[in-house]
C-alpha atoms as a PDB file:
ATOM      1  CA  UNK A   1      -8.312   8.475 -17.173  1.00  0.00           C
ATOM      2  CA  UNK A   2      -8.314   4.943 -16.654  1.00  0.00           C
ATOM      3  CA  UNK A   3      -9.964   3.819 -12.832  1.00  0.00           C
ATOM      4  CA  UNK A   4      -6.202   2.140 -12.311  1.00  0.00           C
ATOM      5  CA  UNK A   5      -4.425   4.935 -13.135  1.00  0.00           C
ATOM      6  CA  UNK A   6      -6.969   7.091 -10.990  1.00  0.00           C
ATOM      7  CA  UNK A   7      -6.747   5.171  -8.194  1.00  0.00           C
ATOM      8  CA  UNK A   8      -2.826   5.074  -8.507  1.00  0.00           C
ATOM      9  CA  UNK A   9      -2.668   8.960  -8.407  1.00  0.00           C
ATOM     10  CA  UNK A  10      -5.086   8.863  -5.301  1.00  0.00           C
ATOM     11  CA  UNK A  11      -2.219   6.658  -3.616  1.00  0.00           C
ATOM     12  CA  UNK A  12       0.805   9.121  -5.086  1.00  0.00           C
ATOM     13  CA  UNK A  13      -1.174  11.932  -3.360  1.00  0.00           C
ATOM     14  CA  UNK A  14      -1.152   9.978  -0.022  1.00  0.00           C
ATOM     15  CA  UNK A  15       2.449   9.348  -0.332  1.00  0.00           C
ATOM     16  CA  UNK A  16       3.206  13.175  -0.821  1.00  0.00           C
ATOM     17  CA  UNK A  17       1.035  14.483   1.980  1.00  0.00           C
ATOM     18  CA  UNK A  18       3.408  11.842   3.576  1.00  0.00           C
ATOM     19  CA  UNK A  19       6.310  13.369   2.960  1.00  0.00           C
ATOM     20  CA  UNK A  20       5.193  16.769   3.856  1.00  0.00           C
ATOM     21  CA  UNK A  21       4.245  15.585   7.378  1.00  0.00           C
ATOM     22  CA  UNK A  22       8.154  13.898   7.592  1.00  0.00           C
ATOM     23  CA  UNK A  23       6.806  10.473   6.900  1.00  0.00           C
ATOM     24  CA  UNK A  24       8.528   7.788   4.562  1.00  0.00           C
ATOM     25  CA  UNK A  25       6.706   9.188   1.230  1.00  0.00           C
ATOM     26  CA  UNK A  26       4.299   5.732   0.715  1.00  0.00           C
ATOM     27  CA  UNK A  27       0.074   5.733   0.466  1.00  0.00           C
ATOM     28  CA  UNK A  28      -2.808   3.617  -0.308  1.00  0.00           C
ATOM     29  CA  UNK A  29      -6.030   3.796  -0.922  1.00  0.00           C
ATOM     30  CA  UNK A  30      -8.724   1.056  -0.661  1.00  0.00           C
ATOM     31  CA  UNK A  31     -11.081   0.396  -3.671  1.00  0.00           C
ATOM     32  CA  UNK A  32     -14.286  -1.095  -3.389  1.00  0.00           C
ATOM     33  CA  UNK A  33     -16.884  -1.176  -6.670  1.00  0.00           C
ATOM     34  CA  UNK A  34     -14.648   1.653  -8.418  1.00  0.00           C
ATOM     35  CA  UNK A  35     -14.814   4.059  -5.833  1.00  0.00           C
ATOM     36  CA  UNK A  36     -12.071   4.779  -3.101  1.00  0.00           C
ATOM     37  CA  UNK A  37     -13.530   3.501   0.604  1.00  0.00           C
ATOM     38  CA  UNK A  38     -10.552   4.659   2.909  1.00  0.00           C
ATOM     39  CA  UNK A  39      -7.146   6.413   1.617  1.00  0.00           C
ATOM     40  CA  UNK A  40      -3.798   6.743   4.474  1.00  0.00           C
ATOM     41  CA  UNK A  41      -0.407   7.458   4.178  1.00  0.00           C
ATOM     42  CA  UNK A  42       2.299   6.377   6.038  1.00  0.00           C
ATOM     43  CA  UNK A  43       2.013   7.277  10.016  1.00  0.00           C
ATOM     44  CA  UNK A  44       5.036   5.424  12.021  1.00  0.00           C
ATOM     45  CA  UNK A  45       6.519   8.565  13.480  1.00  0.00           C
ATOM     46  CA  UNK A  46       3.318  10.504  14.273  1.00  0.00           C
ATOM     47  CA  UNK A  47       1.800   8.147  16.120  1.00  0.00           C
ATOM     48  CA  UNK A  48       4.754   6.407  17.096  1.00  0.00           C
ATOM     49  CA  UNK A  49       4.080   3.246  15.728  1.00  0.00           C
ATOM     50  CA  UNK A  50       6.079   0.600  13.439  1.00  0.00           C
ATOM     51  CA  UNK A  51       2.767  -0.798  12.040  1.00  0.00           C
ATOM     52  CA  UNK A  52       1.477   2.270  11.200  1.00  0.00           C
ATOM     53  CA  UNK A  53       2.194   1.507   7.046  1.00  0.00           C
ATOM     54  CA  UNK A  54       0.197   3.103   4.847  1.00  0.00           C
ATOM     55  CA  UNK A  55      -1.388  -0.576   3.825  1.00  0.00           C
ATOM     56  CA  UNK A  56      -2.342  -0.851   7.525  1.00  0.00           C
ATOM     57  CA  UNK A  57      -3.956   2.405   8.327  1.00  0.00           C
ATOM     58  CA  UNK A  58      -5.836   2.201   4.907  1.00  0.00           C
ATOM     59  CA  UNK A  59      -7.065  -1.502   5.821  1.00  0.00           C
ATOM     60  CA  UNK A  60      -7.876  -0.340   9.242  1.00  0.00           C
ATOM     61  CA  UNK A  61     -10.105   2.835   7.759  1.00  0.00           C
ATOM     62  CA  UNK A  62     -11.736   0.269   5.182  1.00  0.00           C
ATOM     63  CA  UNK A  63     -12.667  -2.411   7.517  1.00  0.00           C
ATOM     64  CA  UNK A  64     -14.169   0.763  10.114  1.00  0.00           C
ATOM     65  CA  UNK A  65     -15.933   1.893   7.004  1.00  0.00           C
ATOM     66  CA  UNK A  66     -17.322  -1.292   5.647  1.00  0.00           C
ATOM     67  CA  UNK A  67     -17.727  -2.688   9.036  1.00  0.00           C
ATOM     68  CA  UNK A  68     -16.199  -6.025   8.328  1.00  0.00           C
ATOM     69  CA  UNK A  69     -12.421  -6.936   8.563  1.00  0.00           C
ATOM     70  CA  UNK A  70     -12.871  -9.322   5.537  1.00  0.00           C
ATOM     71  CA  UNK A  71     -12.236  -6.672   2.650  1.00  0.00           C
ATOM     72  CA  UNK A  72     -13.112  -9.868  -0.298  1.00  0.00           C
ATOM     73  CA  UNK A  73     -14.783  -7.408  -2.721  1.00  0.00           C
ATOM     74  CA  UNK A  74     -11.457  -4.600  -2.135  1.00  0.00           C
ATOM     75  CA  UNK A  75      -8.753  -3.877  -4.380  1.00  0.00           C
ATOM     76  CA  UNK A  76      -5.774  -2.030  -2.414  1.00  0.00           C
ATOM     77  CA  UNK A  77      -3.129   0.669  -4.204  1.00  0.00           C
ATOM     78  CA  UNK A  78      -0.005   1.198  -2.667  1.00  0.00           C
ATOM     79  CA  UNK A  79       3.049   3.236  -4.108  1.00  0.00           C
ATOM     80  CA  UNK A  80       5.596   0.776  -2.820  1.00  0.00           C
ATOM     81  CA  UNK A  81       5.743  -3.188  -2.682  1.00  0.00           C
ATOM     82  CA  UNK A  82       4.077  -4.029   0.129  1.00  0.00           C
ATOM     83  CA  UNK A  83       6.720  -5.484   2.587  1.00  0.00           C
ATOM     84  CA  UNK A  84       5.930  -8.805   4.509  1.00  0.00           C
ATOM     85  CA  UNK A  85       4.380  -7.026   7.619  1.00  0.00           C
ATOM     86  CA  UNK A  86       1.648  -5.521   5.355  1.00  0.00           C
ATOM     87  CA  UNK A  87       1.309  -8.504   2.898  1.00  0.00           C
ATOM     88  CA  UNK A  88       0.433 -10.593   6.200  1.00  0.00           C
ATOM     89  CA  UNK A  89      -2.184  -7.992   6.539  1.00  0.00           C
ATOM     90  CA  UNK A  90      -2.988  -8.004   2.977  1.00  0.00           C
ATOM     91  CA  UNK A  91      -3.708 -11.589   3.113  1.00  0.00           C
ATOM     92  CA  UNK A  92      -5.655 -11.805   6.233  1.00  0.00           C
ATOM     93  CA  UNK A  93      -7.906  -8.477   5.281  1.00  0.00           C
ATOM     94  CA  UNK A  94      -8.525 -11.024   1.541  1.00  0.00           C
ATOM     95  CA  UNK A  95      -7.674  -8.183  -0.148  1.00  0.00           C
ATOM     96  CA  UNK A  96      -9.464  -9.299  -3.641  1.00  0.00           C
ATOM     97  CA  UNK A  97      -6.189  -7.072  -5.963  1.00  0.00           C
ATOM     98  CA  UNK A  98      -3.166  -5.530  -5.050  1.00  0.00           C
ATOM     99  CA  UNK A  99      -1.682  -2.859  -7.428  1.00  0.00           C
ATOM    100  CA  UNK A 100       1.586  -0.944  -6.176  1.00  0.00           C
ATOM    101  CA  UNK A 101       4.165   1.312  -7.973  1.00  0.00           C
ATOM    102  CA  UNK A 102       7.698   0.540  -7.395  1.00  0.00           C
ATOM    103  CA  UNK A 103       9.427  -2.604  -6.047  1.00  0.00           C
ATOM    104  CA  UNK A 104      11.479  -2.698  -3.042  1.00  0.00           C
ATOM    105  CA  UNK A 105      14.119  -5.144  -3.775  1.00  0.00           C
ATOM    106  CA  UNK A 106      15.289  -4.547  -0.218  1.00  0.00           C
ATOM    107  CA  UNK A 107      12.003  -4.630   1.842  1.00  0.00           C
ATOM    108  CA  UNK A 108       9.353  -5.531  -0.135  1.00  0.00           C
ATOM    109  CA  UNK A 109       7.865  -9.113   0.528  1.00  0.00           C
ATOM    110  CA  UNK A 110       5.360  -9.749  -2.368  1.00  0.00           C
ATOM    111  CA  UNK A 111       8.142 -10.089  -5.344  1.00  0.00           C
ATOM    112  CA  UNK A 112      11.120  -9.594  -3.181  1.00  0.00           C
ATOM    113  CA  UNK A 113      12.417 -10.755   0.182  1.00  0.00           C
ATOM    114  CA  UNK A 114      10.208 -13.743   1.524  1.00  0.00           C
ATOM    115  CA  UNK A 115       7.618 -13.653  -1.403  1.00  0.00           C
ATOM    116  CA  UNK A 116       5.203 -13.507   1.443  1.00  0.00           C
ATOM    117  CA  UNK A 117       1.910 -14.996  -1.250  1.00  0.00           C
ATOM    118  CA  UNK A 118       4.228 -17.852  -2.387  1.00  0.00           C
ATOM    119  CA  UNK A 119       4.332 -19.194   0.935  1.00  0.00           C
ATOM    120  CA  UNK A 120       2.558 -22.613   1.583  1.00  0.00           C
ATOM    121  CA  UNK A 121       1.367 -20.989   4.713  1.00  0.00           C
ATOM    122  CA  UNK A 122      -0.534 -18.272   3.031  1.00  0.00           C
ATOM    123  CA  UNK A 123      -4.055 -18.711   3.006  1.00  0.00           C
ATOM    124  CA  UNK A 124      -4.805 -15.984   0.659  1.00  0.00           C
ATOM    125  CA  UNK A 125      -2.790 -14.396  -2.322  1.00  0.00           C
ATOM    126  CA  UNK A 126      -4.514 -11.224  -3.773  1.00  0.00           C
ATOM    127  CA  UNK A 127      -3.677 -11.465  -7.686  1.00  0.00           C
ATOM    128  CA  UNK A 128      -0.952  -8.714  -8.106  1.00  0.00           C
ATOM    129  CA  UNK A 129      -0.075  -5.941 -10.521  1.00  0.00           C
ATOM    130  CA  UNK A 130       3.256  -4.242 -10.226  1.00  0.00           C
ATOM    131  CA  UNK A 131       4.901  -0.940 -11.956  1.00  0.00           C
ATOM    132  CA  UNK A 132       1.232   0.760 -11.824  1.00  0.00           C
ATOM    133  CA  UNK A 133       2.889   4.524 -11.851  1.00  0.00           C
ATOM    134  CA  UNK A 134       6.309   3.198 -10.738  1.00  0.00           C
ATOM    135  CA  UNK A 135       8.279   5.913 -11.885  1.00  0.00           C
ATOM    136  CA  UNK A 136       6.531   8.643  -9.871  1.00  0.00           C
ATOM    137  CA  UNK A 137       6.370   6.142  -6.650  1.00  0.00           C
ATOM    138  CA  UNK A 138      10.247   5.931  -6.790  1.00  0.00           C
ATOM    139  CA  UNK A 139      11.182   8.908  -8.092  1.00  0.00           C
ATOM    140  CA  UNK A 140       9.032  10.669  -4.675  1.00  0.00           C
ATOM    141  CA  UNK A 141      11.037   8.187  -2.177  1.00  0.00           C
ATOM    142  CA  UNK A 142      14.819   9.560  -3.992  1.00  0.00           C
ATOM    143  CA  UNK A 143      13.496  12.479  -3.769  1.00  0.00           C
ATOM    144  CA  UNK A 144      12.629  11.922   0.227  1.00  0.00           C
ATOM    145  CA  UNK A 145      15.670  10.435   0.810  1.00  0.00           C
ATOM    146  CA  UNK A 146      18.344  12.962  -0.903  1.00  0.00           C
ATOM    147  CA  UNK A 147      16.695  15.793   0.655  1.00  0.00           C
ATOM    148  CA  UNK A 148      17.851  13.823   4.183  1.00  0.00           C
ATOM    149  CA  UNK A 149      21.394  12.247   3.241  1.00  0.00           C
END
């Protein structure tokens, strides 16, 4: 199996343990030197807390791990397009690669929304590859949201 594709399952099974716990279905996982340095999935209602994205808690872990808030060498998975909150964070962590699954035409903020690494304000753009294991990323979020509509 190819390390992306690896990687991207690693997030997928973030996102469902997500789900199970009530959570918006979305993970991440943290890669440094091919091997996965912190994993998280989505926390806001467990602990209460709007910034408690996936992309944040797994920064958060990384940077704890590694001991360093600068995450240069780090490529970061994510099941969903980062929205602007966690692209800021993205940015400021200099989050070497960002891979995610779907797009969120209505929250995202790398492709979508305020294009957050376009931005002459940016300091630091990760280089970014969408659609890694899209179809399982959205297809676990319609499946999230039916069961509650």
């Amino acid at each position: 199996m190819l390390p992306t594709r690896r990687f991207m399952n690693a997030a997928l099974e973030e996102a469902e343990a997500a789900g199970a716990r009530g959570e918006v279905p979305i993970g991440a996982v943290v890669v440094r030197q091919d091997r996965i340095v912190a994993a998280a999935g989505n926390e806001t209602r467990a602990l209460r807390d709007i910034s408690a994205h996936a992309e944040i808690l797994a920064i958060r872990r990384a940077a704890a791990i590694l001991e360093d808030e600068r995450l240069s060498g780090c490529d970061l998975y994510v099941t969903l397009e980062p929205c602007a909150m966690c692209a800021a964070a993205i940015s400021f962590a200099r989050i070497r690669r960002l891979y995610y699954g779907a797009e969120d035409p209505k929250g995202g903020g790398v492709d979508h929304g305020g294009r957050f690494y376009s931005q002459p304000t940016c300091h630091h753009a990760p280089e970014v590859y969408s659609g890694i294991g899209e179809s399982a990323s959205a297809e676990l979020l319609k499946a999230f949201f039916h069961e509650r509509r």
